[in-house]
N, C-alpha and C. Protein backbone atom coordinates (compact mmCIF):
# COMPACT_ATOMS: atom_id res chain seq x y z
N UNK A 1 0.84 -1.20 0.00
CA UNK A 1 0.00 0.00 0.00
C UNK A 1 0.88 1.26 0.00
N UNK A 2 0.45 2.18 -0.95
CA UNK A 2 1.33 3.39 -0.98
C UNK A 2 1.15 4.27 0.35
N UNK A 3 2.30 4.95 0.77
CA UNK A 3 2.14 6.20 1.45
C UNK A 3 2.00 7.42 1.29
N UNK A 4 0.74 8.10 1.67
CA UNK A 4 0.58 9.54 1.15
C UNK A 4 0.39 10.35 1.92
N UNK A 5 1.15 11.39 1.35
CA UNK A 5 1.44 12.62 2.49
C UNK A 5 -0.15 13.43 2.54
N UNK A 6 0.12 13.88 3.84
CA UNK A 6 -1.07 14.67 4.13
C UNK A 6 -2.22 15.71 3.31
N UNK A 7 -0.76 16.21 2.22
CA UNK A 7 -1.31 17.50 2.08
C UNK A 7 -1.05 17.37 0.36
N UNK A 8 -2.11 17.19 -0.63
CA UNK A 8 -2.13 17.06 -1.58
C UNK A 8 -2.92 18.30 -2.96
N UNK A 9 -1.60 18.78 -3.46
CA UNK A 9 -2.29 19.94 -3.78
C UNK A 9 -2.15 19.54 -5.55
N UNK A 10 -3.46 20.75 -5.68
CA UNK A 10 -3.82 20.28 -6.92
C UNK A 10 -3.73 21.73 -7.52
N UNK A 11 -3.19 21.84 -8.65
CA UNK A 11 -2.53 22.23 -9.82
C UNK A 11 -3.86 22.86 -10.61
N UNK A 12 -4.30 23.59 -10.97
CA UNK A 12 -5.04 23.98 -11.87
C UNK A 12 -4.77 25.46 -12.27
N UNK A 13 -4.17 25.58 -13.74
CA UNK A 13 -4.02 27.21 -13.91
C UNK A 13 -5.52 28.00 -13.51
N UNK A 14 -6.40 27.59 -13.94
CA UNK A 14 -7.61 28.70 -13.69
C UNK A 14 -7.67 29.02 -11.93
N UNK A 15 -7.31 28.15 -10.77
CA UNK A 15 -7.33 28.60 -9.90
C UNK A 15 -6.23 29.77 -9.53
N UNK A 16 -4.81 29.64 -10.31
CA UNK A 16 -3.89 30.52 -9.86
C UNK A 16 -4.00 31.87 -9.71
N UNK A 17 -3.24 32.29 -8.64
CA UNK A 17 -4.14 33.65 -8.10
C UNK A 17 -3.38 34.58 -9.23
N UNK A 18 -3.34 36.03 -9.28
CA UNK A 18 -3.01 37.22 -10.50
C UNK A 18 -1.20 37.04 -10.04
N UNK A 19 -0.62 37.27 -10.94
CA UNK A 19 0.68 37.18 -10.80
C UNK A 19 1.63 36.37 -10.89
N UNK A 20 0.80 35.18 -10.51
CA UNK A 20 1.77 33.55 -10.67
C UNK A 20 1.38 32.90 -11.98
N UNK A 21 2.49 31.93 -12.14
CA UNK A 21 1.68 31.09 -13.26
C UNK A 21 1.78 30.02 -12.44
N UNK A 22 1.35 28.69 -13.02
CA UNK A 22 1.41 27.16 -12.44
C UNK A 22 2.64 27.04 -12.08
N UNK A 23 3.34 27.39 -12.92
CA UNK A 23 5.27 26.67 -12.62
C UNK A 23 6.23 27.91 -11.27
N UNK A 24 5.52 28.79 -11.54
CA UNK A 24 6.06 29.54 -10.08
C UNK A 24 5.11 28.84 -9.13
N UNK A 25 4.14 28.73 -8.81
CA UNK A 25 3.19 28.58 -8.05
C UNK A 25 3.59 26.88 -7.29
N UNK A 26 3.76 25.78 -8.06
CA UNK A 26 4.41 24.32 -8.09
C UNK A 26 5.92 24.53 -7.42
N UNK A 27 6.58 25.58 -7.86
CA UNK A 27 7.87 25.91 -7.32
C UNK A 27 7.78 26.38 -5.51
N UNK A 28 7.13 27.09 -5.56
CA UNK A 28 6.68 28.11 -4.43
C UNK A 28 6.17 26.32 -3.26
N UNK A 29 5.27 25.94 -3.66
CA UNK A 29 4.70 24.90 -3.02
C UNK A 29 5.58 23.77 -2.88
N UNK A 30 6.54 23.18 -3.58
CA UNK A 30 7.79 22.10 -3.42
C UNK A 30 8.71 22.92 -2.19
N UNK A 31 8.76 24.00 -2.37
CA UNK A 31 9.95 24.85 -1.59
C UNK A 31 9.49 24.64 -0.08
N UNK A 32 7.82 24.89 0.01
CA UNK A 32 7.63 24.50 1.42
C UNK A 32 6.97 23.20 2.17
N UNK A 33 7.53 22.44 0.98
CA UNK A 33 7.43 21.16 1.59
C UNK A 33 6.37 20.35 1.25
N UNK A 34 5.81 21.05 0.05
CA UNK A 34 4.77 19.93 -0.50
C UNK A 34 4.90 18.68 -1.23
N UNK A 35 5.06 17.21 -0.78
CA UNK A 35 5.73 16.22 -1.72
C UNK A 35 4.32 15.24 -2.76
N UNK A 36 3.35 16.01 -3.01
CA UNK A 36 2.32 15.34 -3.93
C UNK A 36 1.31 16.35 -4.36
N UNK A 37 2.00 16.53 -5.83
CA UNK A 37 0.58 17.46 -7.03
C UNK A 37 0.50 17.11 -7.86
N UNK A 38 -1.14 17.30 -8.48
CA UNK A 38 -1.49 16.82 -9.24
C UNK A 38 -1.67 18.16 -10.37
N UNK A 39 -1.68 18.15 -11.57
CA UNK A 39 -2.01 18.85 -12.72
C UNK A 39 -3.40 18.32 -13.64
N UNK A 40 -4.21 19.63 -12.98
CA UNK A 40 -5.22 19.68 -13.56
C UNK A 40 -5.66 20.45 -14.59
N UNK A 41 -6.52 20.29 -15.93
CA UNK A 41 -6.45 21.40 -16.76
C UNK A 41 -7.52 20.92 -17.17
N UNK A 42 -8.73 21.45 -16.99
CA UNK A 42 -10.71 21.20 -17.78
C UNK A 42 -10.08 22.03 -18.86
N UNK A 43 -9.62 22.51 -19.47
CA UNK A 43 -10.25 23.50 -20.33
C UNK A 43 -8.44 23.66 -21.71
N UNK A 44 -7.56 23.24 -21.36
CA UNK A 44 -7.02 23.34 -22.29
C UNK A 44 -6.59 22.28 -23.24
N UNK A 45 -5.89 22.48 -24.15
CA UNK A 45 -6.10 20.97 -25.42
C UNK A 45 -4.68 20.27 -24.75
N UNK A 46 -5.00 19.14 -25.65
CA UNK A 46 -3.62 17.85 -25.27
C UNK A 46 -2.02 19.00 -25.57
N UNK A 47 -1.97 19.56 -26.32
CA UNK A 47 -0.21 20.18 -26.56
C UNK A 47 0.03 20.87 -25.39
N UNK A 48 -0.99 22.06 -25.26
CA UNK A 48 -1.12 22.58 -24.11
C UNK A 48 -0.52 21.90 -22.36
N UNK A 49 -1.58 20.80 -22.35
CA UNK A 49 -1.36 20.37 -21.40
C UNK A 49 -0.03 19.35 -21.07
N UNK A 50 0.37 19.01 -22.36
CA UNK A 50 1.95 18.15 -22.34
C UNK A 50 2.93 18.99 -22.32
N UNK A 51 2.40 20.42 -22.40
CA UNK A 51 3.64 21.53 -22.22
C UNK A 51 3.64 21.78 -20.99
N UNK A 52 3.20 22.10 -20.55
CA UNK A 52 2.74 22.29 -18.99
C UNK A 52 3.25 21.18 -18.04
N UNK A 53 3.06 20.06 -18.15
CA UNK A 53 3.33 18.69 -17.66
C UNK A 53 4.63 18.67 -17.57
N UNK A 54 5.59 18.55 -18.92
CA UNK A 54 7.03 18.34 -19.26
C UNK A 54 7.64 19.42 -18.51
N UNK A 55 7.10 20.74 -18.56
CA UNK A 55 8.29 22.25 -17.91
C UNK A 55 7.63 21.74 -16.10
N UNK A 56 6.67 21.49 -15.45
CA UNK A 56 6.52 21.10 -14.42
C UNK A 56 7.59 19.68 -13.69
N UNK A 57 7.51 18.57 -14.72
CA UNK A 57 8.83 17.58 -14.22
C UNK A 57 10.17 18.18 -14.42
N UNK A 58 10.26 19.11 -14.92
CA UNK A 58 11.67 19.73 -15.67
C UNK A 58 12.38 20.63 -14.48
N UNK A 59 11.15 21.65 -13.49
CA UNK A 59 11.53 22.35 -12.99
C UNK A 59 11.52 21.46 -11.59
N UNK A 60 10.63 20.81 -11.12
CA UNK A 60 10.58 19.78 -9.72
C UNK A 60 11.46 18.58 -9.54
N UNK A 61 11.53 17.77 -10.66
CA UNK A 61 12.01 16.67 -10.89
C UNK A 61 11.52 15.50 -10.13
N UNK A 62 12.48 14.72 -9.28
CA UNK A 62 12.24 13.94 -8.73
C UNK A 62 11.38 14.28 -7.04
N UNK A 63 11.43 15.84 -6.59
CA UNK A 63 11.30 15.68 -5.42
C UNK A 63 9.86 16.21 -5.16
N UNK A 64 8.96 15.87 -6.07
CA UNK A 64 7.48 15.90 -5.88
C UNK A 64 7.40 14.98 -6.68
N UNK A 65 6.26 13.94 -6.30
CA UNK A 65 5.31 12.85 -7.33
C UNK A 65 3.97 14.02 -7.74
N UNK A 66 4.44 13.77 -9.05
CA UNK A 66 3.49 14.34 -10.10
C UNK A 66 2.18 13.63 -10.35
N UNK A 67 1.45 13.69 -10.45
CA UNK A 67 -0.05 13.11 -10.86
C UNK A 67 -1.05 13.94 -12.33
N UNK A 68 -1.16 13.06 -12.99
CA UNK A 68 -1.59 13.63 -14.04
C UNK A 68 -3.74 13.73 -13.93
N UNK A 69 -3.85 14.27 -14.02
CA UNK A 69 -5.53 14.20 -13.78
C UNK A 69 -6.08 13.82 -15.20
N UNK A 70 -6.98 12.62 -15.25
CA UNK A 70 -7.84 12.36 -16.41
C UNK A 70 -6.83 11.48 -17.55
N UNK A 71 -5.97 12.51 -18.35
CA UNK A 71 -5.01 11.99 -19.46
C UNK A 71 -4.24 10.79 -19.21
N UNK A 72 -4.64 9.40 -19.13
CA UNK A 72 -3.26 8.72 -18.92
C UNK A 72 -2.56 8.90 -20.06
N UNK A 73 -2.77 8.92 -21.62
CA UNK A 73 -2.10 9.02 -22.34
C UNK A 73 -0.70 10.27 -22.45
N UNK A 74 -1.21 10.99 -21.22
CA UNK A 74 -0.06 11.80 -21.11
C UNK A 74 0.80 12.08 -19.84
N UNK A 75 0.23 11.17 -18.89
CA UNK A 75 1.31 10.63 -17.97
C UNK A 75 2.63 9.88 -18.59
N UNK A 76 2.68 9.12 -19.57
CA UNK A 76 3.70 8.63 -19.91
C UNK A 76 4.53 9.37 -20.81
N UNK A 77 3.90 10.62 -21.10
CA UNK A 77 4.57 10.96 -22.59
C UNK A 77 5.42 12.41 -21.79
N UNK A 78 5.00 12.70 -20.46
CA UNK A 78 5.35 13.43 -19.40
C UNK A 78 6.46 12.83 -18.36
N UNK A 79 6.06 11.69 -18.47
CA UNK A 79 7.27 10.99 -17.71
C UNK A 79 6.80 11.31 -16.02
N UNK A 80 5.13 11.31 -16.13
CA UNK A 80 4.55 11.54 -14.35
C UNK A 80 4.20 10.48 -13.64
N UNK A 81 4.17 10.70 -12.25
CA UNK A 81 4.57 9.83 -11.89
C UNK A 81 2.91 8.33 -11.16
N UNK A 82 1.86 9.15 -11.76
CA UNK A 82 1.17 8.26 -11.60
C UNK A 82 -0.55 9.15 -12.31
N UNK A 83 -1.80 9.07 -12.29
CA UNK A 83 -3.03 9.41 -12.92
C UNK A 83 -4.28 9.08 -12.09
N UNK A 84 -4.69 10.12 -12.40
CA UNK A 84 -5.67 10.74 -11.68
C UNK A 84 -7.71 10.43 -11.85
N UNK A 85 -8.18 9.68 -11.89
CA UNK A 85 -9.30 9.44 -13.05
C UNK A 85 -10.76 9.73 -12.00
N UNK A 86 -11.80 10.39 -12.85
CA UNK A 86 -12.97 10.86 -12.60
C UNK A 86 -14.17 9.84 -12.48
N UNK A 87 -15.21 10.06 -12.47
CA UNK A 87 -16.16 8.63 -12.39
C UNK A 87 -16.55 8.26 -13.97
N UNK A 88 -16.16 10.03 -15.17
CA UNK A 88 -16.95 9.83 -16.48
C UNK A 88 -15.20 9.43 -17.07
N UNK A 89 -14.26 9.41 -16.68
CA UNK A 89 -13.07 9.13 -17.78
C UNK A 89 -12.78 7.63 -17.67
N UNK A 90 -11.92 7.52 -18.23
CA UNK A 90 -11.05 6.02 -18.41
C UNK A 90 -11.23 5.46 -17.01
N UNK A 91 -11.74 3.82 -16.80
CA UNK A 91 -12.27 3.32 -15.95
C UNK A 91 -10.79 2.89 -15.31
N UNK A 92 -10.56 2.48 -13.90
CA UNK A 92 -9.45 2.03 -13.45
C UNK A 92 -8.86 1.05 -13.80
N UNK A 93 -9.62 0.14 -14.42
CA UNK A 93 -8.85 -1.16 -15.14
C UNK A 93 -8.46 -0.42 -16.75
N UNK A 94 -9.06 0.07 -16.95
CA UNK A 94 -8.38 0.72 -18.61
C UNK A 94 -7.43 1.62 -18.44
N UNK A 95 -7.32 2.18 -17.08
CA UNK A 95 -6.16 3.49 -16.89
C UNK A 95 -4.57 2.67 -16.45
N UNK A 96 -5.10 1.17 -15.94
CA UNK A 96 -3.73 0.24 -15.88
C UNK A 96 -3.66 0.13 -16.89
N UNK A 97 -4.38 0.00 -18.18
CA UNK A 97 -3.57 -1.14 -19.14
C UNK A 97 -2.53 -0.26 -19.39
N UNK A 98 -3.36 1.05 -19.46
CA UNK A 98 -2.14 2.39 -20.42
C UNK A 98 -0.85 2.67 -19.76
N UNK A 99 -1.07 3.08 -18.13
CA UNK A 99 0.05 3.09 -17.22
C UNK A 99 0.70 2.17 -16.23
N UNK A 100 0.39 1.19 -16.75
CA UNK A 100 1.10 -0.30 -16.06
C UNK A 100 0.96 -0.47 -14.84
N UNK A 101 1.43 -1.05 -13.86
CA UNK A 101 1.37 -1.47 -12.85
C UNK A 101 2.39 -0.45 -11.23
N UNK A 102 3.41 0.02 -12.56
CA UNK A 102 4.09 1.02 -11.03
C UNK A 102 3.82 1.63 -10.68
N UNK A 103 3.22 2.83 -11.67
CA UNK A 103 2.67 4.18 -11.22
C UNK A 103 1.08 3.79 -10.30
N UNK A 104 0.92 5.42 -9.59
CA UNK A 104 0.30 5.95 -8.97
C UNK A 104 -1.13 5.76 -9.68
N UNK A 105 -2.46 5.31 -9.05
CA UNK A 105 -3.70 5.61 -9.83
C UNK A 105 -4.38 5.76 -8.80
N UNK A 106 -5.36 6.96 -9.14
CA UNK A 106 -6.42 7.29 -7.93
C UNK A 106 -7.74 7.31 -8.89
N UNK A 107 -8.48 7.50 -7.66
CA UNK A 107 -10.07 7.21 -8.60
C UNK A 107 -10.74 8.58 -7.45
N UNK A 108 -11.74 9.22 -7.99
CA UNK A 108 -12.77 10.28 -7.23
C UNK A 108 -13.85 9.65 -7.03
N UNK A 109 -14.79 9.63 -6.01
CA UNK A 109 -15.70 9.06 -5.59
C UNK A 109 -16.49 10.13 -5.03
N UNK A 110 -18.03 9.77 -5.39
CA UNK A 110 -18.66 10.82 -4.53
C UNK A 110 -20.14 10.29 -3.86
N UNK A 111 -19.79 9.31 -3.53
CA UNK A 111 -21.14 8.27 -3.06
C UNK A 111 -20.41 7.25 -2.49
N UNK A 112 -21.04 6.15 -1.36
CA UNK A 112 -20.13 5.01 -0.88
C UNK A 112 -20.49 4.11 -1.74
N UNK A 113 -21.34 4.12 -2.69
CA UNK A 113 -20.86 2.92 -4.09
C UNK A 113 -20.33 2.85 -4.87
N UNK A 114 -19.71 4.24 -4.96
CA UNK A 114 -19.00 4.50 -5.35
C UNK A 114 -17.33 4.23 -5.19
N UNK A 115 -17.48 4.56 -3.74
CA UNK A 115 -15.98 4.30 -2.79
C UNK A 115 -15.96 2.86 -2.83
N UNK A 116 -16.77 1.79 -3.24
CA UNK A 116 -16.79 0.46 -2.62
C UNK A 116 -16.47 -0.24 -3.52
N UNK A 117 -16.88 0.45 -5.10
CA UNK A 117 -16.67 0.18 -6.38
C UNK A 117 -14.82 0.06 -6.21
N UNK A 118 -14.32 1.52 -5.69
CA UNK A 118 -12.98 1.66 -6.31
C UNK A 118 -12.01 0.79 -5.17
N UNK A 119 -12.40 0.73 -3.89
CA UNK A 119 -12.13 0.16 -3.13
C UNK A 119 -11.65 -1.57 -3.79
N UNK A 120 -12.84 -1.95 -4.78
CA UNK A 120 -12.20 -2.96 -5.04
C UNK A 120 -11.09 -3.24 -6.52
N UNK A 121 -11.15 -1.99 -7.02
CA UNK A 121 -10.52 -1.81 -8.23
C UNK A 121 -8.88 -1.89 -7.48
N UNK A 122 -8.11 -1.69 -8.81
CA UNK A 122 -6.56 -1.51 -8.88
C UNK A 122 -6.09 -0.19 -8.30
N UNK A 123 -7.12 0.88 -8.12
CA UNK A 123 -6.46 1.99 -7.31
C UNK A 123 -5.71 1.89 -6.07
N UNK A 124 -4.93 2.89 -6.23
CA UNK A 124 -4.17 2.69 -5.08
C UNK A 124 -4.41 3.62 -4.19
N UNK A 125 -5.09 4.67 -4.17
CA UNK A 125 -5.89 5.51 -3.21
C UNK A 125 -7.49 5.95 -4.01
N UNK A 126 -7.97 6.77 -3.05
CA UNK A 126 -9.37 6.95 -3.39
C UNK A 126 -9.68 8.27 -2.80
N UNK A 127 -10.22 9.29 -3.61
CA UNK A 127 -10.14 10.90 -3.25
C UNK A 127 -11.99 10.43 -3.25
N UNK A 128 -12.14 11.35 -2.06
CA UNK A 128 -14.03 11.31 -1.78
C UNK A 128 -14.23 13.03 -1.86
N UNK A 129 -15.24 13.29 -2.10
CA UNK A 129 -16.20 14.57 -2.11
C UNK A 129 -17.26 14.80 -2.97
N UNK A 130 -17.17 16.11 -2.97
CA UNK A 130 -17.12 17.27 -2.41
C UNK A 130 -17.61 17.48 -0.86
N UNK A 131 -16.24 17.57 -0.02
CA UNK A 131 -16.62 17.55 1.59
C UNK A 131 -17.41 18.89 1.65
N UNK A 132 -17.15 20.13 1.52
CA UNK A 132 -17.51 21.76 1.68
C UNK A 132 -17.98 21.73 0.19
N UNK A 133 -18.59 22.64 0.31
CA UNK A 133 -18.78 23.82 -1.07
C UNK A 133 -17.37 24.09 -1.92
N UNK A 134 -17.65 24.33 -2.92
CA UNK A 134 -16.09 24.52 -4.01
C UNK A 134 -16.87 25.57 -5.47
N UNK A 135 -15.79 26.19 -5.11
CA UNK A 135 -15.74 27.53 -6.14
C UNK A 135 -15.03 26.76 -7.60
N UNK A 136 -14.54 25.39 -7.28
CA UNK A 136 -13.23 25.29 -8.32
C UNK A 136 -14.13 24.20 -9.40
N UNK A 137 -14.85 23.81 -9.48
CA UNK A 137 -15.65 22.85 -10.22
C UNK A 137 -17.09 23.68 -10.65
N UNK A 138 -17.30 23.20 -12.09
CA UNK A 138 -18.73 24.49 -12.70
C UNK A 138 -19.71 23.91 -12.25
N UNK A 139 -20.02 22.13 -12.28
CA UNK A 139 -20.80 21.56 -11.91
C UNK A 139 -20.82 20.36 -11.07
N UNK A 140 -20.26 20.92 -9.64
CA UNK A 140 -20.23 20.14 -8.42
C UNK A 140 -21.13 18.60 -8.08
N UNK A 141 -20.81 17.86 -7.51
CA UNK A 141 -21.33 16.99 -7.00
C UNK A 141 -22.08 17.12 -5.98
N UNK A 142 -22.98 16.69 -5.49
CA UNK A 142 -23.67 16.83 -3.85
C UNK A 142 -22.57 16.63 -2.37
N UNK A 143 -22.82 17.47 -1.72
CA UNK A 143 -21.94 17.86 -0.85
C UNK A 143 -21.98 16.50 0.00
N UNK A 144 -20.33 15.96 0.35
CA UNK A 144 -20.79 14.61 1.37
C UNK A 144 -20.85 15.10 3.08
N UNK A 145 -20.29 16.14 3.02
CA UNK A 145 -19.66 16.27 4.47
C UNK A 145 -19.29 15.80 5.37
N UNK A 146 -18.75 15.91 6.54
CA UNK A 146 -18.00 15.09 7.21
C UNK A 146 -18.31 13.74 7.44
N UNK A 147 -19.32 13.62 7.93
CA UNK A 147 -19.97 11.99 7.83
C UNK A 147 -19.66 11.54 6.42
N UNK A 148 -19.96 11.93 5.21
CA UNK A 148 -19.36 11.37 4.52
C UNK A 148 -17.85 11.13 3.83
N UNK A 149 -17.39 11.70 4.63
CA UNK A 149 -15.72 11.17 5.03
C UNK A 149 -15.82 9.88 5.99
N UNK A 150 -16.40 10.03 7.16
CA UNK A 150 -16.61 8.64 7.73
C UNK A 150 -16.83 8.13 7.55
N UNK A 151 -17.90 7.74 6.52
CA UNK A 151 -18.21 6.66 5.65
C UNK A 151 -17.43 5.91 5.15
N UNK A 152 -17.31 7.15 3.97
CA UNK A 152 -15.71 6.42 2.96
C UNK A 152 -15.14 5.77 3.64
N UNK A 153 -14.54 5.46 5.07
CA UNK A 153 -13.44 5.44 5.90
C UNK A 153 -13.99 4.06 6.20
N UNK A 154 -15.07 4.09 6.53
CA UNK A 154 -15.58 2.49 7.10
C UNK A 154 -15.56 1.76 5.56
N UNK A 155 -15.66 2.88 4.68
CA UNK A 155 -15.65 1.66 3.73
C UNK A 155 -14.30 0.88 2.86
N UNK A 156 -13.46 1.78 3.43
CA UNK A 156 -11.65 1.58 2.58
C UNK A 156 -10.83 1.28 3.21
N UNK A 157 -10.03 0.39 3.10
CA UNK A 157 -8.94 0.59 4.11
C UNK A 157 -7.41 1.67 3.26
N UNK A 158 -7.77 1.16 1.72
CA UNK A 158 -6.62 2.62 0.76
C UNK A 158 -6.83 3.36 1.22
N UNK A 159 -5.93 4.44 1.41
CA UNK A 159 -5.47 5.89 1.38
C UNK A 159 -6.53 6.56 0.91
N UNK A 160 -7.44 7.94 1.50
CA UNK A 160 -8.23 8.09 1.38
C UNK A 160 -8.31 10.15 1.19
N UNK A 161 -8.12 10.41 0.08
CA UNK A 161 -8.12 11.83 0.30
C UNK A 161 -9.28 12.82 0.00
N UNK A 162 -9.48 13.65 0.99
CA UNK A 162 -10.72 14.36 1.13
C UNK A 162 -10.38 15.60 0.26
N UNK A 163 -11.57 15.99 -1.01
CA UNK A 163 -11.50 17.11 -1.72
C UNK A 163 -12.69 17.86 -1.89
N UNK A 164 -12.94 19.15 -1.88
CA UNK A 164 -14.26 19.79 -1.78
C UNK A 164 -13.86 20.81 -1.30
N UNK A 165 -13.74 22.22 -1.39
CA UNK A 165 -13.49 23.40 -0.12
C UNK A 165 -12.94 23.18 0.96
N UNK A 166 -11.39 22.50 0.98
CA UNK A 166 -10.79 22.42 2.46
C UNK A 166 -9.86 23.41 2.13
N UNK A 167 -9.87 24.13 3.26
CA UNK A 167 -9.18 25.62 3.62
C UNK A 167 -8.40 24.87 4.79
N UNK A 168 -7.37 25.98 5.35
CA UNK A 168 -6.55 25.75 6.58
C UNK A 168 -7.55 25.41 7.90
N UNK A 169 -8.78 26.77 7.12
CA UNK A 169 -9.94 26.60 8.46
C UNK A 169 -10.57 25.46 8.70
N UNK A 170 -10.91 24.36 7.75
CA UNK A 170 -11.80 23.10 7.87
C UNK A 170 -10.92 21.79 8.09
N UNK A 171 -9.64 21.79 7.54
CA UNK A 171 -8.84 20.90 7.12
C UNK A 171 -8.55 19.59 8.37
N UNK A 172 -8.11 20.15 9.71
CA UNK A 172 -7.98 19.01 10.35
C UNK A 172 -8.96 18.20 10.80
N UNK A 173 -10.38 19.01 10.92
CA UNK A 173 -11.75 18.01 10.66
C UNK A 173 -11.99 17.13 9.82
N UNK A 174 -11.10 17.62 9.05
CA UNK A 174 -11.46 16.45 7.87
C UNK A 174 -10.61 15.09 8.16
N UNK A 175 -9.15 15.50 8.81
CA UNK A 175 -8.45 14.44 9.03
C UNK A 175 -9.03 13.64 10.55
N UNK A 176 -9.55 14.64 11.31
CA UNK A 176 -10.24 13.62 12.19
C UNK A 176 -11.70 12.66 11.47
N UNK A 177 -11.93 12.99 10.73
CA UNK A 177 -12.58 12.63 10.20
C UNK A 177 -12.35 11.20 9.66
N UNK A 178 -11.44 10.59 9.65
CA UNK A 178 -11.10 9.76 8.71
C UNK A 178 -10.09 9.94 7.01
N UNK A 179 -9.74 10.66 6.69
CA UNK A 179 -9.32 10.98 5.70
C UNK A 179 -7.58 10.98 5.85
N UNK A 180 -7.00 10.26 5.02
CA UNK A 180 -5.65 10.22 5.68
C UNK A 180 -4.75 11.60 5.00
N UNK A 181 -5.56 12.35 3.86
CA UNK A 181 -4.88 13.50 3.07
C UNK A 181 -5.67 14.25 2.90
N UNK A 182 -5.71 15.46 2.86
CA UNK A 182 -7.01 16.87 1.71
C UNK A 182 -5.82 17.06 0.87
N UNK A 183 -7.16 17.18 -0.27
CA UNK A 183 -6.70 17.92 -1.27
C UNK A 183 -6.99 19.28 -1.31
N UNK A 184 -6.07 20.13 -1.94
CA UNK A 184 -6.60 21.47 -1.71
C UNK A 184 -6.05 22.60 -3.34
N UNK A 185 -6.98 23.02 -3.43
CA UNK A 185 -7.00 24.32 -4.68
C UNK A 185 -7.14 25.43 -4.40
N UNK A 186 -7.98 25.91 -4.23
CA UNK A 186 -8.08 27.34 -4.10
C UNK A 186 -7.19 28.23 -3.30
N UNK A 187 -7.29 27.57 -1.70
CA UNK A 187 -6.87 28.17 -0.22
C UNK A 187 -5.42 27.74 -0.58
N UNK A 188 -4.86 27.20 -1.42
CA UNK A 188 -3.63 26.70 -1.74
C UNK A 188 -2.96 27.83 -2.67
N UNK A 189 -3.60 27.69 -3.41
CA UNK A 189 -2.79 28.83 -4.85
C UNK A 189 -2.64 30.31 -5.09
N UNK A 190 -3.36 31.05 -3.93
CA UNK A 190 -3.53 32.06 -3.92
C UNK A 190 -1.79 32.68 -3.34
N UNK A 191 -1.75 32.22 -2.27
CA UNK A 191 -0.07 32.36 -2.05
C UNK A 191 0.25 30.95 -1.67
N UNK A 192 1.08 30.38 -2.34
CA UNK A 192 1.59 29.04 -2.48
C UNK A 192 2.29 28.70 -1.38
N UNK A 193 3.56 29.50 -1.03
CA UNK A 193 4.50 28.77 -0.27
C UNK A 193 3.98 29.50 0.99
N UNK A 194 3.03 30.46 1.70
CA UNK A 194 2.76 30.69 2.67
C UNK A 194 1.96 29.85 3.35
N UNK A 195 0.63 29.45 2.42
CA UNK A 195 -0.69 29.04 2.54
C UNK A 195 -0.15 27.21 2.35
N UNK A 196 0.80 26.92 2.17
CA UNK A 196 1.53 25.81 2.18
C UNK A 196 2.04 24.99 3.54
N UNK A 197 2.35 26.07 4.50
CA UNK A 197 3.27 26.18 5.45
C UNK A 197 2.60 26.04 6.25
N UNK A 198 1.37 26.91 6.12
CA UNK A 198 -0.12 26.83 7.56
C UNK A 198 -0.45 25.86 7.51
N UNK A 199 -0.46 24.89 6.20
CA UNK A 199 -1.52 23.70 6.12
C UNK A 199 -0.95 22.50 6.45
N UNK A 200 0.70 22.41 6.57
CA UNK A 200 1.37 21.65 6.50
C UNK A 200 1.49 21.77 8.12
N UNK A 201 1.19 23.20 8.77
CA UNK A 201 1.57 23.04 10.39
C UNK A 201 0.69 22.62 11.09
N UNK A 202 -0.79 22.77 10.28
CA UNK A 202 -1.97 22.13 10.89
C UNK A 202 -2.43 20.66 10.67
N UNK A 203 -1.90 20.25 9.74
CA UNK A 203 -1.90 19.16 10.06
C UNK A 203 -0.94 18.40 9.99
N UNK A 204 0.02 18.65 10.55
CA UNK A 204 0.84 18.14 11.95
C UNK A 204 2.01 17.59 10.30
C-alpha cells in the first residue's frame, strides 16, 4: 500500500491567483514542503497540457510525485509519476492497461458505491467529495460532508483523500474525520508557499 502525504495539492491554472503562473506557483509549493501534485487542466487541449506537464517535471524533478488528472495518455509521454481518473473518464482497469502497474492511480468518488466500487478496483488511493462547497468545479457533486468522510473510511482501508473546499480553516476536521490526506486548490494557490506552510503546520 502506498504512502501519502497529508497534504495534496492540486494544480489547476484557472485557480492561480493574479501574478503567478502554475510553474512559479508548483515551485513556491515544493519549496515548502509539498511532496504530492497533481495537474489539472478542464479547459485546455492535449499540446497545451503536455507543455505544462514536461516544464513542471523539468523544474521539480524527482522531489514531488506528479499526478496527471484524467489523461493517462499523457502521464507517460510526461514521464509523471502516476493518474488521476474521474467517475466519467477512463475506468481504473483501462487506466492500468495504459500506465502499467508502477505508477500511482487514484479514482474520485462521490457516493459510498461509489468508494466500494474503487475500493475494489486496482487503485491505489481513493479521493471522496465534495466535503464543503467549491468555487473550483462548474458543476459540483452533492456535498458529502463530514460523515461522509466517515463513511468512505468504514468503507476503505486505501489511502483516502478528502477534496471539496478544504481551507486551513476546515482541514484538520477532515483528518479527524477519517481521511488520511485533503486535497486542496483554491486556499492553496492564492499564495503558495505561505498558505503551504499553515496547512502543512496544521496538520501536523
Amino acid at each position: 500500500m502506498i504512502h501519502i502525504p497529508k497534504l495534496y495539492a492540486i494544480l489547476d491554472p484557472s485557480a492561480v491567483g493574479e501574478n503567478q503562473t502554475i510553474f512559479r506557483a508548483a515551485e513556491e509549493l515544493a519549496a515548502a514542503g509539498v511532496s504530492l501534485m497533481q495537474y489539472r487542466n478542464k479547459s485546455g487541449n492535449a499540446r497545451e497540457m503536455l507543455d505544462h506537464a514536461r516544464e513542471l517535471k523539468r523544474r521539480l524533478g524527482n522531489s514531488v510525485k506528479l499526478i496527471m488528472n484524467d489523461r493517462a495518455d499523457l502521464v507517460l509521454a510526461a514521464d509523471f509519476d502516476g493518474l488521476h481518473v474521474g467517475q466519467d473518464d477512463l475506468s481504473p482497469e483501462g487506466a492500468r492497461k495504459v500506465i502499467g502497474d508502477k505508477l500511482w492511480l487514484g479514482v474520485s468518488t462521490h457516493n459510498p458505491e461509489q468508494v466500494r466500487a474503487a475500493d475494489q478496483s486496482s487503485a491505489d488511493y481513493i479521493a471522496v467529495g465534495p466535503v464543503f462547497a467549491t468555487a473550483s468545479k462548474a458543476n459540483p457533486d452533492p456535498l458529502i460532508g463530514l460523515e461522509g468522510v466517515r463513511r468512505a473510511r468504514e468503507l476503505t482501508r486505501k489511502p483516502l483523500v478528502a477534496i471539496g473546499g478544504i481551507t486551513r480553516a476546515n482541514c484538520f476536521s477532515v483528518i479527524e474525520a477519517g481521511a488520511d490526506a485533503v486535497a486542496a486548490i483554491s486556499d492553496l494557490l492564492r499564495e503558495p508557499g505561505k498558505s503551504a506552510e499553515a496547512f502543512l503546520r496544521i496538520l501536523g
